[in-house]
Protein backbone atom coordinates (compact mmCIF):
# COMPACT_ATOMS: atom_id res chain seq x y z
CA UNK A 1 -7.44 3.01 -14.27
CA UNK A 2 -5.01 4.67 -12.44
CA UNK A 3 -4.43 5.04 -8.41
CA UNK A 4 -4.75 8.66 -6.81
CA UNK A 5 -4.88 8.47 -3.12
CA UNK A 6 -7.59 6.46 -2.71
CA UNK A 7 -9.30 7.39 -5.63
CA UNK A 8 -9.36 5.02 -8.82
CA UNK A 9 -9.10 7.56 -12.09
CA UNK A 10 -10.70 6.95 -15.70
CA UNK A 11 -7.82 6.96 -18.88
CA UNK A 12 -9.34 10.47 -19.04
CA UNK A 13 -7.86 11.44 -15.81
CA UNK A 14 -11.42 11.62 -14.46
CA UNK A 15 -12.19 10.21 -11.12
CA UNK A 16 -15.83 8.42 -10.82
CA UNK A 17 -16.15 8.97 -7.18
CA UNK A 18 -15.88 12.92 -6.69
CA UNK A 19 -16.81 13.25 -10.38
CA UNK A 20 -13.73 15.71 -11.55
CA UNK A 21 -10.75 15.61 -13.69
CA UNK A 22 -7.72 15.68 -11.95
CA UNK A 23 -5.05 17.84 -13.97
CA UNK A 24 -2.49 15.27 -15.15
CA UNK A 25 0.23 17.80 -13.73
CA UNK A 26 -2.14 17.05 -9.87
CA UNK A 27 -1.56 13.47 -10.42
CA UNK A 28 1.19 11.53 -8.79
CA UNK A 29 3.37 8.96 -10.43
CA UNK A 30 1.60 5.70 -10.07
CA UNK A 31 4.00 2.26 -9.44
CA UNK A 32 3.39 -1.67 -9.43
CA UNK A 33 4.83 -2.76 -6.61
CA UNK A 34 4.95 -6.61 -4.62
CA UNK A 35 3.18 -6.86 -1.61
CA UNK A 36 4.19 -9.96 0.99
CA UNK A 37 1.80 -11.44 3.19
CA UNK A 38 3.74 -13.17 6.33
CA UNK A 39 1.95 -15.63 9.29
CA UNK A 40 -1.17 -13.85 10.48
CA UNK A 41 -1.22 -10.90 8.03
CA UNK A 42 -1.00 -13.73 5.44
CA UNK A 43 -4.53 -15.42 7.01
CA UNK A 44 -6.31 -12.30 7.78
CA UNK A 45 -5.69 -10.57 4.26
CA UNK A 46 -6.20 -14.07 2.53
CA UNK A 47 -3.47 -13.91 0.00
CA UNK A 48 0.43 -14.54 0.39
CA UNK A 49 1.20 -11.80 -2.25
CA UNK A 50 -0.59 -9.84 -4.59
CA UNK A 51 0.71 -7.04 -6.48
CA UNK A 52 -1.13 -3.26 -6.05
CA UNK A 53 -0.70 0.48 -7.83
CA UNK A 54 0.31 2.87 -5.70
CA UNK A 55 1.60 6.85 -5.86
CA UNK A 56 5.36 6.81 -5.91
CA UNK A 57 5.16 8.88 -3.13
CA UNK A 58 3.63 8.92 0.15
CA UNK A 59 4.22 8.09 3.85
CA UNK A 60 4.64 4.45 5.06
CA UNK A 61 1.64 5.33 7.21
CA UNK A 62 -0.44 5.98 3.66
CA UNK A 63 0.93 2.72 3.12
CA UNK A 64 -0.16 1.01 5.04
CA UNK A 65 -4.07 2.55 5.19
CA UNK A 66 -4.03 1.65 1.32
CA UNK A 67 -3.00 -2.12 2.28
CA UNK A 68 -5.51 -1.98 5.32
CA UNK A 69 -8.43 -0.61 1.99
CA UNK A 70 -8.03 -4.01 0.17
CA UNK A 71 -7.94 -5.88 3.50
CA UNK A 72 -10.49 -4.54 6.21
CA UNK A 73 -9.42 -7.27 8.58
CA UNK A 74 -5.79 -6.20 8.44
CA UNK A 75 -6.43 -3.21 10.41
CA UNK A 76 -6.99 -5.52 13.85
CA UNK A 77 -3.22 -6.11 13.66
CA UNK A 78 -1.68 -2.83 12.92
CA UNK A 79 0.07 -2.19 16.40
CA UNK A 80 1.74 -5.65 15.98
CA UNK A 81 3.24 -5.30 12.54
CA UNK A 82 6.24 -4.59 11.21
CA UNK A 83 6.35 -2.98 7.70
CA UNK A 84 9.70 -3.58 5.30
CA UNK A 85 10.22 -1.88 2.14
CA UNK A 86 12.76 -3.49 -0.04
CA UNK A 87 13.93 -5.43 3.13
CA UNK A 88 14.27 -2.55 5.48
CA UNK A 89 12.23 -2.17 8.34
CA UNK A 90 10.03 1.11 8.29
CA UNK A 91 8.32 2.17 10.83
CA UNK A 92 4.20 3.26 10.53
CA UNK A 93 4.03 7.03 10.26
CA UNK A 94 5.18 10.31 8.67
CA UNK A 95 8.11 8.57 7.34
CA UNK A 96 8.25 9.40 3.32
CA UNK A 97 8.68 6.36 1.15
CA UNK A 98 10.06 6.72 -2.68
CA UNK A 99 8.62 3.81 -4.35
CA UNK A 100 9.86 2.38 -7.60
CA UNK A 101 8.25 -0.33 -9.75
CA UNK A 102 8.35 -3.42 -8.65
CA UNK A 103 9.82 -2.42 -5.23
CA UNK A 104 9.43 -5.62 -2.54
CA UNK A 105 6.66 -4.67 0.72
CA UNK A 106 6.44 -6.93 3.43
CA UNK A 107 4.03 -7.31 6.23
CA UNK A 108 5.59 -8.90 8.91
CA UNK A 109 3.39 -9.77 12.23
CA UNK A 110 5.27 -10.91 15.35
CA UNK A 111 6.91 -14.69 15.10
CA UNK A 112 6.84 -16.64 17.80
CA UNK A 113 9.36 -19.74 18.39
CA UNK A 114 12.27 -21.34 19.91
C-alpha cells in the first residue's frame, strides 16, 4: 500500500476508504523516512523510532498531523515541541518540506537540566 494524504492506496492505485482510483499522475511521490522519538514524545508515542511512508511533499504542519495519526496521545504536546528535519529545526506550519528517502525527523519536547 501506498500513503496519499491520509489515505492508504491498494497496488491498483485504489483507495479503500473513499472507494476511487486515484490517477497515478494525482498521486504524490511516496518516501521512507526515520522518525525519532526524544524524552516525553518518546513515552507518549511508545516507540524511540519507527520508520513511516510519507508524500515527498507537504508542509511540516502535515507532518506533523500524520505523526500525531499513528500517535493520538502526541497531540497533548504539540505547543511544546520542536520538530527537526535532517537536524534543522522547522517550525509547525505552512512551511514546505522536500522529503527524500530515508531523510532523519526528530521530535524534540522541551529538556530540562542543569
Amino acid at each position: 500500500m501506498d500513503f496519499w494524504l491520509g489515505c492508504h492506496l491498494t497496488r491498483d492505485g485504489s483507495c479503500p476508504q473513499r472507494g476511487q482510483k486515484i490517477p497515478a499522475i494525482a498521486r504524490p511521490q511516496c518516501n521512507l523516512v526515520s522518525v525519532l522519538y526524544f524524552a516525553r514524545s518518546a513515552e507518549l508515542s511508545g516507540v524511540r523510532s519507527e520508520t513511516i511512508s510519507v508524500p515527498q511533499q507537504l508542509t511540516s504542519l502535515q507532518l506533523w498531523q500524520e505523526i500525531v495519526k499513528r500517535h493520538p496521545r502526541l497531540g497533548t504536546i504539540r505547543d511544546q515541541i520542536i520538530l527537526a528535519v535532517r537536524q534543522e529545526y522547522i517550525i509547525l506550519g505552512d512551511q514546505l518540506l522536500f522529503l527524500q528517502p530515508g531523510d532523519e525527523i526528530a521530535i524534540i519536547p522541551p529538556i530540562s537540566g542543569g
